[in-house]
Each structure stands twice: as structure tokens, then as C-alpha cells.
N, C-alpha and C. Protein backbone atom coordinates (compact mmCIF):
# COMPACT_ATOMS: atom_id res chain seq x y z
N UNK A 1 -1.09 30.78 13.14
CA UNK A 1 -0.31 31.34 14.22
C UNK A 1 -1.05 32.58 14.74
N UNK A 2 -1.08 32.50 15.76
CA UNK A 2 -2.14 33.75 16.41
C UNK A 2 -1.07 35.20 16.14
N UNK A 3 -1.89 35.99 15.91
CA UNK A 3 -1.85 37.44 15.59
C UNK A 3 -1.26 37.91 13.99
N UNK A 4 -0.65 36.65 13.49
CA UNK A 4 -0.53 36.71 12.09
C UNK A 4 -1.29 37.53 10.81
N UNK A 5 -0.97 38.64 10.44
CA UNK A 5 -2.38 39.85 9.93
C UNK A 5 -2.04 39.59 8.54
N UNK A 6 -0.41 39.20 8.13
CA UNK A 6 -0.67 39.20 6.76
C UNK A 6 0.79 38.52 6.10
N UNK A 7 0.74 38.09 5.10
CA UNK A 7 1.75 37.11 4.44
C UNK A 7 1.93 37.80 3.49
N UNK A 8 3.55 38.15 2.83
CA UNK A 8 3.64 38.85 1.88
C UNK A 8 4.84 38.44 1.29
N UNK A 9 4.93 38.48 -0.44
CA UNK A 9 5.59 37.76 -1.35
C UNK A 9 6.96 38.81 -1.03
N UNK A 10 8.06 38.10 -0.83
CA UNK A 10 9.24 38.95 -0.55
C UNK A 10 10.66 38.90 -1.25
N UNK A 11 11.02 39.03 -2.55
CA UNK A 11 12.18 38.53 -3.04
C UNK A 11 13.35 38.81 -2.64
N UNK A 12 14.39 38.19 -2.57
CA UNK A 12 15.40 37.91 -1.51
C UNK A 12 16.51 37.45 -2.88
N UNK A 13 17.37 38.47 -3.46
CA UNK A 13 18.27 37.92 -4.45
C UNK A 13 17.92 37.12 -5.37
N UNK A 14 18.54 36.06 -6.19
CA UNK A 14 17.56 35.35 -6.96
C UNK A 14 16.58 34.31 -6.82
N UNK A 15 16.02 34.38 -4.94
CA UNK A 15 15.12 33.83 -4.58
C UNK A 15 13.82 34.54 -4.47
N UNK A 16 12.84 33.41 -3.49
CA UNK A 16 11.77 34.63 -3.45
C UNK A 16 11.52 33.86 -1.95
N UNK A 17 11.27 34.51 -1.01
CA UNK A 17 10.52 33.86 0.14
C UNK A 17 9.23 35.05 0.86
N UNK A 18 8.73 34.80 1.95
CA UNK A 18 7.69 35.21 2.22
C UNK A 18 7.73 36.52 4.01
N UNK A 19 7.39 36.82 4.01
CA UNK A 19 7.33 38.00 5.00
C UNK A 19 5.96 38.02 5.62
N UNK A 20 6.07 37.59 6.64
CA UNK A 20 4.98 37.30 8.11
C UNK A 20 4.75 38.75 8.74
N UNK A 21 3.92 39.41 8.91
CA UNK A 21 3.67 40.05 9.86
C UNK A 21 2.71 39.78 10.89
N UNK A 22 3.33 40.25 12.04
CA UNK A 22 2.70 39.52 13.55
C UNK A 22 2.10 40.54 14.36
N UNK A 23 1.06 41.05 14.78
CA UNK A 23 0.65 41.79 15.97
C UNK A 23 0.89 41.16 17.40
N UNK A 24 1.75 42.21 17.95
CA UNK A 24 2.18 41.32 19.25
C UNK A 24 1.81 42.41 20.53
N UNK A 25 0.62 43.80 20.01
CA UNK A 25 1.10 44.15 21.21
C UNK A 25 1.59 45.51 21.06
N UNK A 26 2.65 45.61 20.55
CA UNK A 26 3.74 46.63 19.92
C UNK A 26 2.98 48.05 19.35
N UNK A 27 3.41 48.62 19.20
CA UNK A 27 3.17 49.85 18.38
C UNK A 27 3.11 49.64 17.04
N UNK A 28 3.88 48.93 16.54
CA UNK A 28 4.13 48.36 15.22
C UNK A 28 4.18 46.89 15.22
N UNK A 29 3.56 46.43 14.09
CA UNK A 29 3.89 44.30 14.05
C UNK A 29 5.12 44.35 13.31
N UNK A 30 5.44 43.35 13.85
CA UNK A 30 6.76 42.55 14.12
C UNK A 30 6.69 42.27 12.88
N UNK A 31 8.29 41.75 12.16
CA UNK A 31 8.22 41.16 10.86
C UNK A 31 9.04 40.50 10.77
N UNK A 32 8.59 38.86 10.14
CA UNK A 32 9.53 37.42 10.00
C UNK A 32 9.72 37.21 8.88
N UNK A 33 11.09 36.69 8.32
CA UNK A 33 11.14 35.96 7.00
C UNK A 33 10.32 34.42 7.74
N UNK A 34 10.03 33.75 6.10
CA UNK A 34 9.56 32.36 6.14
C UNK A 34 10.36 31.24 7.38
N UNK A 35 11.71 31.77 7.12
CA UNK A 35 12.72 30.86 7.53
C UNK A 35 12.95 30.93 9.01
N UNK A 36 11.88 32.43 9.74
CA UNK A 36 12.26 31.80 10.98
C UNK A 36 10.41 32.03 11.61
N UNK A 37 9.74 30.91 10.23
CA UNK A 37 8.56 30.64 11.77
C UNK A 37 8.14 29.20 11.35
N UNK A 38 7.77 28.74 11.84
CA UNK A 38 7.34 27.70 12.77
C UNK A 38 7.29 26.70 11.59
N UNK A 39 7.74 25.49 11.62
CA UNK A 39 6.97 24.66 10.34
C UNK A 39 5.91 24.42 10.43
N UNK A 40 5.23 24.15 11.61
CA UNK A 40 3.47 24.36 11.54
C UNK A 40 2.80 25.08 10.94
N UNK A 41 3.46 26.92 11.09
CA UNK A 41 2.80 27.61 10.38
C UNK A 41 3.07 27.35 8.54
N UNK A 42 4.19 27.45 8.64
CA UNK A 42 4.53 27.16 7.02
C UNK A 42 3.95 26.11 6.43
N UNK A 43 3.45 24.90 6.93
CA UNK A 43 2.34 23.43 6.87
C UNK A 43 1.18 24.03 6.43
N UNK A 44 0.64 24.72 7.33
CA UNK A 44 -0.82 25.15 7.19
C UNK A 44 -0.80 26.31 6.30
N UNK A 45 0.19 27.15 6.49
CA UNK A 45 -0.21 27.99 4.81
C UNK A 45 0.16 27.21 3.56
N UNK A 46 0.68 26.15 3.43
CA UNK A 46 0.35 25.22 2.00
C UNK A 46 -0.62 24.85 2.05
N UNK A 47 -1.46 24.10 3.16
CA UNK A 47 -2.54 23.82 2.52
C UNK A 47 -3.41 24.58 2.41
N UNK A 48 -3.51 25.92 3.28
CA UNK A 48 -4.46 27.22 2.95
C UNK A 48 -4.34 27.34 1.57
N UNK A 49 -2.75 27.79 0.47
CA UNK A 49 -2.80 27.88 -0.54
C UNK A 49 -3.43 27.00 -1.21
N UNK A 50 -3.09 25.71 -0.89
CA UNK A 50 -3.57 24.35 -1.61
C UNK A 50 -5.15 24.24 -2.37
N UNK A 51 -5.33 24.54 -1.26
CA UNK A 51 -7.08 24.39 -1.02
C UNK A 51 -7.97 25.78 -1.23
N UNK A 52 -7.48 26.87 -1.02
CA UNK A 52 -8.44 28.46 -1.67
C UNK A 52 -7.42 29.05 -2.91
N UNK A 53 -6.26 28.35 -2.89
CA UNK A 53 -5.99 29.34 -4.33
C UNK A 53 -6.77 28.93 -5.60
N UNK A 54 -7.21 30.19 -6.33
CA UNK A 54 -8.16 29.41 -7.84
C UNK A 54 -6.96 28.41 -8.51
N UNK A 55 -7.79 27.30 -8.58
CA UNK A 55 -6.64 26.09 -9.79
C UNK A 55 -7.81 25.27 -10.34
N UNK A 56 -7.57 24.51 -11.54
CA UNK A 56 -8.36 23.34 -11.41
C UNK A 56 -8.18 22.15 -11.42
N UNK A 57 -7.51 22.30 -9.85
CA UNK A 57 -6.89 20.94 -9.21
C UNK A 57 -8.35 20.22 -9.02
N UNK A 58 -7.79 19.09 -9.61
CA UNK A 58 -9.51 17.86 -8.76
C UNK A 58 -8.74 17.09 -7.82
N UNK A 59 -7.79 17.07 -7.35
CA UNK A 59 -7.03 15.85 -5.87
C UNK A 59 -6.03 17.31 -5.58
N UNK A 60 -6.70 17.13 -3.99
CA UNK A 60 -5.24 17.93 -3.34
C UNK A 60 -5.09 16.82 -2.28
N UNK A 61 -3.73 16.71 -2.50
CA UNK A 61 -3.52 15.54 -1.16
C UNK A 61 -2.18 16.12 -0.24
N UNK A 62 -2.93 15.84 1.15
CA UNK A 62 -1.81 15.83 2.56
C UNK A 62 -1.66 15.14 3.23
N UNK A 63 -0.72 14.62 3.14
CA UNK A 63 0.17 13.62 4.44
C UNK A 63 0.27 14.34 5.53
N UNK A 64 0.07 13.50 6.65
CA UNK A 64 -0.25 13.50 7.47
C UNK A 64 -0.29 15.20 7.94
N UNK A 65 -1.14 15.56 8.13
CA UNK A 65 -1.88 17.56 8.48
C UNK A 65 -1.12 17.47 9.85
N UNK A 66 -1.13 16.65 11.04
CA UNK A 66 -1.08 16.57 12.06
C UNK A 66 0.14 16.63 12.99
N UNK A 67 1.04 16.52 11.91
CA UNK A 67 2.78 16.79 11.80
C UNK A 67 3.30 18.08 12.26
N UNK A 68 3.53 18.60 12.70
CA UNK A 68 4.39 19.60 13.20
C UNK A 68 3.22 21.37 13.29
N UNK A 69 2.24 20.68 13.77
CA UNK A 69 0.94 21.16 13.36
C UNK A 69 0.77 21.20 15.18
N UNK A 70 0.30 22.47 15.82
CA UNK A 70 -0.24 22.45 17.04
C UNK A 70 -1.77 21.73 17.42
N UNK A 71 -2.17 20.44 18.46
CA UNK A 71 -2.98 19.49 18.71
C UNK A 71 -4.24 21.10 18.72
N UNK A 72 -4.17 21.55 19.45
CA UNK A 72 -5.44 22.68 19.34
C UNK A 72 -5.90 23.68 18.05
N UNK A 73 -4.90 23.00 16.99
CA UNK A 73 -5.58 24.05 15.94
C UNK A 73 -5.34 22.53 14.79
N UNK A 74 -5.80 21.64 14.99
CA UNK A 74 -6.06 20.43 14.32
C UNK A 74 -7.08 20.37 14.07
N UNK A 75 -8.62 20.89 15.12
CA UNK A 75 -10.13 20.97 14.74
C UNK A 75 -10.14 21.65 13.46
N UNK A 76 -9.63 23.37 13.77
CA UNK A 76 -9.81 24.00 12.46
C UNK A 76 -9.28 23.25 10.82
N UNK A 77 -7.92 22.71 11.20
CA UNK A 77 -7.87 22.28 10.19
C UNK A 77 -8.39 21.39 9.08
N UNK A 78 -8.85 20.53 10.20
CA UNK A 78 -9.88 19.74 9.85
C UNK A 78 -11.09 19.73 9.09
N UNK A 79 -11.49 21.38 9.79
CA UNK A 79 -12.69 21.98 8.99
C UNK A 79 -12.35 22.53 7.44
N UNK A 80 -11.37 23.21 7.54
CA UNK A 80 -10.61 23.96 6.58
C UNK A 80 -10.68 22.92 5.69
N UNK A 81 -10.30 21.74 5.73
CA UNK A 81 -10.07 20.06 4.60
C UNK A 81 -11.76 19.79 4.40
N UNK A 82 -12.40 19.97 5.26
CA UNK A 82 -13.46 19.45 4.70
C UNK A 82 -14.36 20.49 3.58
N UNK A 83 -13.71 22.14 4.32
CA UNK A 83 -14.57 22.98 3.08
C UNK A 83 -13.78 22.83 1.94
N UNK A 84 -12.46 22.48 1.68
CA UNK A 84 -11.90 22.15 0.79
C UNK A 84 -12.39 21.21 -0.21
N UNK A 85 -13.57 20.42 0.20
CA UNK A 85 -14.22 19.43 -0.52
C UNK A 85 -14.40 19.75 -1.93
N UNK A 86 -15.42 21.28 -1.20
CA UNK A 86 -16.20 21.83 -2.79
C UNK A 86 -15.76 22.24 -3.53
N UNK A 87 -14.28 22.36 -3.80
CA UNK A 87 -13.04 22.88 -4.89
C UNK A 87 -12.28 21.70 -5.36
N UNK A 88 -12.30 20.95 -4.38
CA UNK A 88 -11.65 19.31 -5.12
C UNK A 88 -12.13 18.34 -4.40
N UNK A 89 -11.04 17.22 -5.02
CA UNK A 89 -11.28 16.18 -3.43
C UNK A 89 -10.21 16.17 -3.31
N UNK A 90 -10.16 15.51 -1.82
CA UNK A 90 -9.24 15.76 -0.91
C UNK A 90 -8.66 14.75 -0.45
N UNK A 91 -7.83 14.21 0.02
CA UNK A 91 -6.98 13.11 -0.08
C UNK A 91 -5.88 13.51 1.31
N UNK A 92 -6.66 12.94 2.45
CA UNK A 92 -5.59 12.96 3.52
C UNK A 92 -5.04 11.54 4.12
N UNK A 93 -4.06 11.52 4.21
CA UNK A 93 -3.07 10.11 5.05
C UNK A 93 -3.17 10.48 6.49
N UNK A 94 -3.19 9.89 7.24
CA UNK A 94 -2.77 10.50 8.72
C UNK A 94 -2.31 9.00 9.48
N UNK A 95 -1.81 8.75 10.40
CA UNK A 95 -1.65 7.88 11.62
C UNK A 95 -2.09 8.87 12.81
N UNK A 96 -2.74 9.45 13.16
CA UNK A 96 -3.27 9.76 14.36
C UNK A 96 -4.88 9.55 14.62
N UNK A 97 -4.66 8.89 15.72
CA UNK A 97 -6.07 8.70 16.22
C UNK A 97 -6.83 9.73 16.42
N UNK A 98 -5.94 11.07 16.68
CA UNK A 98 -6.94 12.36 17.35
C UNK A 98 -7.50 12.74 15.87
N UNK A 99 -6.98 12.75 14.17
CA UNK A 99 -7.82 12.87 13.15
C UNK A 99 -8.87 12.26 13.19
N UNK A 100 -8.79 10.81 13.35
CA UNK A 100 -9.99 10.02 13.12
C UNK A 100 -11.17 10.44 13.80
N UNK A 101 -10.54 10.69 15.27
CA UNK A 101 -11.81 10.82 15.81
C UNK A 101 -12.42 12.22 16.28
N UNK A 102 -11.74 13.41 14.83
CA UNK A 102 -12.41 14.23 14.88
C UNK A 102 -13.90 14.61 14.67
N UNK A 103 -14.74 15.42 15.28
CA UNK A 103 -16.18 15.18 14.94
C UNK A 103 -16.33 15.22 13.28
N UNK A 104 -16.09 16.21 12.75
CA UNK A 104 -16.11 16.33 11.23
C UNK A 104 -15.95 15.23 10.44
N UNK A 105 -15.33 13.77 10.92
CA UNK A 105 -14.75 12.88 10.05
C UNK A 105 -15.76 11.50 10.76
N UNK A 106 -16.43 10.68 9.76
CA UNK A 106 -17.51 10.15 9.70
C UNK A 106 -16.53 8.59 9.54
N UNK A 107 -17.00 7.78 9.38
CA UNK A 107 -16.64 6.34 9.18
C UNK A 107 -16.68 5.99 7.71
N UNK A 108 -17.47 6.72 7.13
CA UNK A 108 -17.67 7.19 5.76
C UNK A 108 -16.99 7.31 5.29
N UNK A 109 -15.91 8.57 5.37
CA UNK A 109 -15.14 9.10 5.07
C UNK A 109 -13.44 8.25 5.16
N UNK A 110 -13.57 7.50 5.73
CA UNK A 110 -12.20 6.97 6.14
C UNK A 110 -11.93 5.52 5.40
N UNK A 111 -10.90 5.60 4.65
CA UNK A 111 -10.35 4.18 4.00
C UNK A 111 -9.09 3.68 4.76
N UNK A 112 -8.84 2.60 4.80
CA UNK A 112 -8.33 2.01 5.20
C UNK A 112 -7.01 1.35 4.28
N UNK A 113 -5.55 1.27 4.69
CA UNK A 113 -4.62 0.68 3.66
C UNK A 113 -3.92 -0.13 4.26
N UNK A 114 -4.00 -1.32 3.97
CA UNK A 114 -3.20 -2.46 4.27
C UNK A 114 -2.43 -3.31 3.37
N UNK A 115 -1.45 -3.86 3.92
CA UNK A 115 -0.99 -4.79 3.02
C UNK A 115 -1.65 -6.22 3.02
N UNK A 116 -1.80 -6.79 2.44
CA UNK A 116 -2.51 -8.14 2.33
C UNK A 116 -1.69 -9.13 1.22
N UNK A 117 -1.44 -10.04 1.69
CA UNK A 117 -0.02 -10.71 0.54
C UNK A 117 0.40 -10.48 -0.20
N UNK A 118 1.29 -9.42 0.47
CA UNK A 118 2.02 -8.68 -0.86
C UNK A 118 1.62 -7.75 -1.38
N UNK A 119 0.17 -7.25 -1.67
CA UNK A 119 -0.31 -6.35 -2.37
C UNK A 119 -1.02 -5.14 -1.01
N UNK A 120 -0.74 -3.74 -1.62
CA UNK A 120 -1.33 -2.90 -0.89
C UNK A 120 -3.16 -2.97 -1.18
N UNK A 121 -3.84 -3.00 -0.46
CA UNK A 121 -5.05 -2.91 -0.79
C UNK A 121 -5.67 -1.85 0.05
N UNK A 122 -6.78 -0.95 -0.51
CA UNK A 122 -7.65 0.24 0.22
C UNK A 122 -9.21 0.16 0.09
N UNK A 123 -9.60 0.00 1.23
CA UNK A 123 -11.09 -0.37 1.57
C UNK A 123 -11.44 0.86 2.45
N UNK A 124 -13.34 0.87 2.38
CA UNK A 124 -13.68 1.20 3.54
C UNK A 124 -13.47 0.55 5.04
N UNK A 125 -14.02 0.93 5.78
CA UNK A 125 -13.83 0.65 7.02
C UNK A 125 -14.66 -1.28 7.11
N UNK A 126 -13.77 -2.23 7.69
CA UNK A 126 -14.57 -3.32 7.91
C UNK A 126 -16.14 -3.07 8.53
N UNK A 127 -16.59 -4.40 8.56
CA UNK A 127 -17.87 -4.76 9.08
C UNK A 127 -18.33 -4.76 10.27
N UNK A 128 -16.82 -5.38 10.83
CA UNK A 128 -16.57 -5.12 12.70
C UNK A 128 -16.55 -4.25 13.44
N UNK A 129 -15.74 -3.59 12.32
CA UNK A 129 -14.95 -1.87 12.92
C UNK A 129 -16.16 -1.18 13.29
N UNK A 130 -16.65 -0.87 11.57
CA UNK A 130 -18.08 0.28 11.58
C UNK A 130 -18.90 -0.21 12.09
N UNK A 131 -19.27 -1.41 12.71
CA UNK A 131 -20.36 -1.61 13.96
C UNK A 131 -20.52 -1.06 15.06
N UNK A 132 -18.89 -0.96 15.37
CA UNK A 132 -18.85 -0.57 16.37
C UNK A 132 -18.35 0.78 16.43
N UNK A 133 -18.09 1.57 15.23
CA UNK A 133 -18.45 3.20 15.52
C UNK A 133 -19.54 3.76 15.39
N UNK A 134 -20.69 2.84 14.33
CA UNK A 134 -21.72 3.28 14.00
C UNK A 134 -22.37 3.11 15.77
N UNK A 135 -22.39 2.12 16.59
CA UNK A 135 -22.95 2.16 17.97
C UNK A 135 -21.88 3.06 19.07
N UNK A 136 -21.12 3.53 18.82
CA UNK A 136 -20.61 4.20 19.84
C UNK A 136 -19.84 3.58 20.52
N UNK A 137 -19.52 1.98 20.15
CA UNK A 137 -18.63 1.33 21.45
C UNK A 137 -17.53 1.73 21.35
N UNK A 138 -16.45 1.90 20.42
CA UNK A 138 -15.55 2.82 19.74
C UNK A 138 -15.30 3.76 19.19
N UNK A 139 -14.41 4.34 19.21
CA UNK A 139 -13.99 5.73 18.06
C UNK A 139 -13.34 4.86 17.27
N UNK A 140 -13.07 5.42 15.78
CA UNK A 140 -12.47 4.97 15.09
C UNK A 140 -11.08 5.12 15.59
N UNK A 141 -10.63 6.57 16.02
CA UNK A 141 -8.84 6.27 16.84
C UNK A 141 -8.99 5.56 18.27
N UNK A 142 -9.66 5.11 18.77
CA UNK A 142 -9.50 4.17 19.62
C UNK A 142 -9.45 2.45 18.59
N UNK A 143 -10.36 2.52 17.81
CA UNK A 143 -9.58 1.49 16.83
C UNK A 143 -8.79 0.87 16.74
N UNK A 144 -8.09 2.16 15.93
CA UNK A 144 -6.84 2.22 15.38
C UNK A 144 -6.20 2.19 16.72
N UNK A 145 -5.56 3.17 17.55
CA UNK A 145 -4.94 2.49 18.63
C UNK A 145 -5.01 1.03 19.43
N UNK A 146 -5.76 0.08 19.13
CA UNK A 146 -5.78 -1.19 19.70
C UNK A 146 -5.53 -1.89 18.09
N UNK A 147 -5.27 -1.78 17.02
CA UNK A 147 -5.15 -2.50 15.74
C UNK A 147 -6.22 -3.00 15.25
N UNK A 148 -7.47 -2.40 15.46
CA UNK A 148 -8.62 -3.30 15.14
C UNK A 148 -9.54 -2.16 14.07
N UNK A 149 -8.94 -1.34 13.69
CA UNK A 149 -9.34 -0.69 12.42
C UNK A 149 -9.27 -1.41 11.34
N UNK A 150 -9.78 -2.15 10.69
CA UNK A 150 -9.29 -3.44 9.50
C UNK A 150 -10.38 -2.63 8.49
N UNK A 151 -9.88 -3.10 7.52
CA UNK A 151 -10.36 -3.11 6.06
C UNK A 151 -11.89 -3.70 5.75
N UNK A 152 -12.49 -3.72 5.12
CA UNK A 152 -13.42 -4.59 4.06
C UNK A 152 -12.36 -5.41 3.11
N UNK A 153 -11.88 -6.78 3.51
CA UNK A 153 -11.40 -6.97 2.70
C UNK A 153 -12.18 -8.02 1.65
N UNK A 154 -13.31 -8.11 1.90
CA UNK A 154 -14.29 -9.09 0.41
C UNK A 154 -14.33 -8.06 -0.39
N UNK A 155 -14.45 -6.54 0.15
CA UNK A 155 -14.63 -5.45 -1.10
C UNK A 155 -13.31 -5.09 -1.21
N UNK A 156 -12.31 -5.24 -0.87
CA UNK A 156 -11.02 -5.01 -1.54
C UNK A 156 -10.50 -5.87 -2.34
N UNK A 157 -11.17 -6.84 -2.23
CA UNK A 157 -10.88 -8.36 -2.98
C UNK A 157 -11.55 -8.28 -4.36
N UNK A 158 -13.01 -7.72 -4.09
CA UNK A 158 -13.59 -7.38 -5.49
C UNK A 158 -13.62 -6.40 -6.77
N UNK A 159 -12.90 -5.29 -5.78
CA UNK A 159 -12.42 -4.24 -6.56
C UNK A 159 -11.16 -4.57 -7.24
N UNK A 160 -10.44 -5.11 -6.39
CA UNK A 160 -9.18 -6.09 -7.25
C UNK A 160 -9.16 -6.82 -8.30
N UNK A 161 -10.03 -7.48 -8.18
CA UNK A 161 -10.82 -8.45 -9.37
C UNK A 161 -10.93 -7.72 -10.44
N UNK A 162 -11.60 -6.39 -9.92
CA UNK A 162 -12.61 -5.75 -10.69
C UNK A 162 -11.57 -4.83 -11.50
N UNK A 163 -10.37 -4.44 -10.88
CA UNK A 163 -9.33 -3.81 -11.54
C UNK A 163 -8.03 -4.49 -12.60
N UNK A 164 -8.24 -6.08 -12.52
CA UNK A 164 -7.08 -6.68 -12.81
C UNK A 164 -7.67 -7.05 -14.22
N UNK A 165 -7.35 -6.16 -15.16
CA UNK A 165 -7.48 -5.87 -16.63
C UNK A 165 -7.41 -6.74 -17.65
N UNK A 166 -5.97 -7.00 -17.19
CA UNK A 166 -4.79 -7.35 -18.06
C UNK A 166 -4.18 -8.83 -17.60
N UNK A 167 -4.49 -9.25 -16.59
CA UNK A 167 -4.49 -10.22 -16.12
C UNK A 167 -2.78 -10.30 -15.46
N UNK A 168 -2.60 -11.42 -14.99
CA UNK A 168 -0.61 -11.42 -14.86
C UNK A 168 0.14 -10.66 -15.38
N UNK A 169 1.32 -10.53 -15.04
CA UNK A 169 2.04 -9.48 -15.94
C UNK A 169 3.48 -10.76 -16.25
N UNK A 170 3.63 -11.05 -17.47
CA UNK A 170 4.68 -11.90 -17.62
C UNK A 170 5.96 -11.18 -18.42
N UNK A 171 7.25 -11.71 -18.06
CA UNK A 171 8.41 -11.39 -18.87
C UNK A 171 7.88 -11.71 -20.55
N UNK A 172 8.72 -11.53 -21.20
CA UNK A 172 8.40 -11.73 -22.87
C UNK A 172 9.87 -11.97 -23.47
């Protein structure tokens, strides 16, 4: 949130919530409890915490970043997830095309989840797809907006294989 200078731990009876201060201008910055700013902002300081507080988290995962999140500060965030790399990995869901086809996010980077009879399965990007992002005829969210983002599904098929241990699972 623009002019935001500092976030501060604020206990509130036998709660605890947080205290925003805002430069607006004023002689003095302005001051918000948690409860009256923005869920965007409150979004993006979890995953700020998420991702720079010391832990030794190895998976931080976010559903969908893009949620109640302003379209012009989606680049940064973006960046913010990817320096997040070198402290864990990172694990984002999204349905928006404008993620996919952020510059930062490669074809590489993107799995794919479908259902396939019955079973959820997660691949890289098909054969079709990444042809055609690797040449430019598509973005990957142009893809996905026409339904033609598909799976690898011979390598979701083999990893399946490759995961099914135990074989059937029967009553007893």
C-alpha cells in the first residue's frame, strides 16, 4: 500500500492485532488497526512474512496471490515469490492468465492440474502447449484462456505408475 512506513505489533485486550502507519501528506502519519485496511494489503503482508521471516520452512504455499491483490502491484509480487525461491520453494495456485504470463514465470516453471478419470494428476506443461510458448505463438494465459493449456499426460501417466507402490487399495 503506498506510503505505508511501518507495521507494528499492537495488543488489543486478550488479542493482538497490528497498527499501520501511513504517510499521507500530513504533519503526522495516519494510524490504522489491521481491521480497517485493505485485504490486499493484509494478503501481501502474509506472504512478505511468509517468505523473509527466518523459519526453516522448505514449501511456502499461496493460493491464488492475485485475489484481492491490486492488478499493478502483481509484477512486484511476482518478483517478491520468485526471490522467495532461495529460502524455500514455493508453491503458487493461481487461475489468472495475467500470472502466467508474467515475464518472471517461464513454461518451466508452471504445472499443470487436471482431472483425468477420476484421478487428479500434475504435469508440466504439454507438448502442444510449450511449442507454442517456447515460439511465441502464445502466452501461456492466452492458453489457458482458450482451454488449451493441457498437461503432459504420458508423463503424468508415468509418474503415476511410478508412484503406485502399493498397488490397489482393497477392503479387508
Amino acid at each position: 500500500m503506498p506510503g505505508v512506513s511501518s507495521v507494528e505489533y499492537h495488543p488489543l485486550g486478550q488479542k493482538e492485532t497490528l497498527k499501520f502507519r501511513q504517510d499521507v501528506g500530513a504533519t503526522s502519519p495516519w494510524t490504522f488497526d489491521a481491521l480497517n485496511m485493505s485485504d490486499g494489503t493484509l494478503r501481501v503482508l502474509g506472504i512478505l512474512l511468509a517468505i523473509y521471516q527466518p523459519s526453516e520452512s522448505a514449501l511456502i504455499g499461496v493460493e491464488e496471490p492475485e485475489s484481492t491483490i491490486h492488478p499493478a502491484a502483481m509484477d512486484v509480487l511476482v518478483q517478491i515469490l520468485k526471490d522467495g525461491q532461495h529460502r524455500a520453494q514455493i508453491l503458487v495456485t493461481t487461475h489468472s492468465p495475467d500470472v502466467l504470463d508474467n515475464k518472471e514465470i517461464s513454461d518451466d516453471n508452471i504445472r499443470v492440474v487436471e482431472n483425468l478419470r477420476g484421478e487428479t494428476i500434475v504435469s508440466t506443461v504439454g507438448r502442444v502447449p510449450r511449442d507454442s510458448i517456447v515460439q511465441r505463438l502464445y502466452s501461456a494465459g492466452e492458453l489457458m484462456r482458450a482451454g488449451e493449456l493441457d498437461p503432459d499426460r504420458e508423463q503424468a501417466e508415468a509418474l503415476g505408475e511410478q508412484l503406485d507402490l502399493f498397488g490397489p487399495l482393497t477392503a479387508r
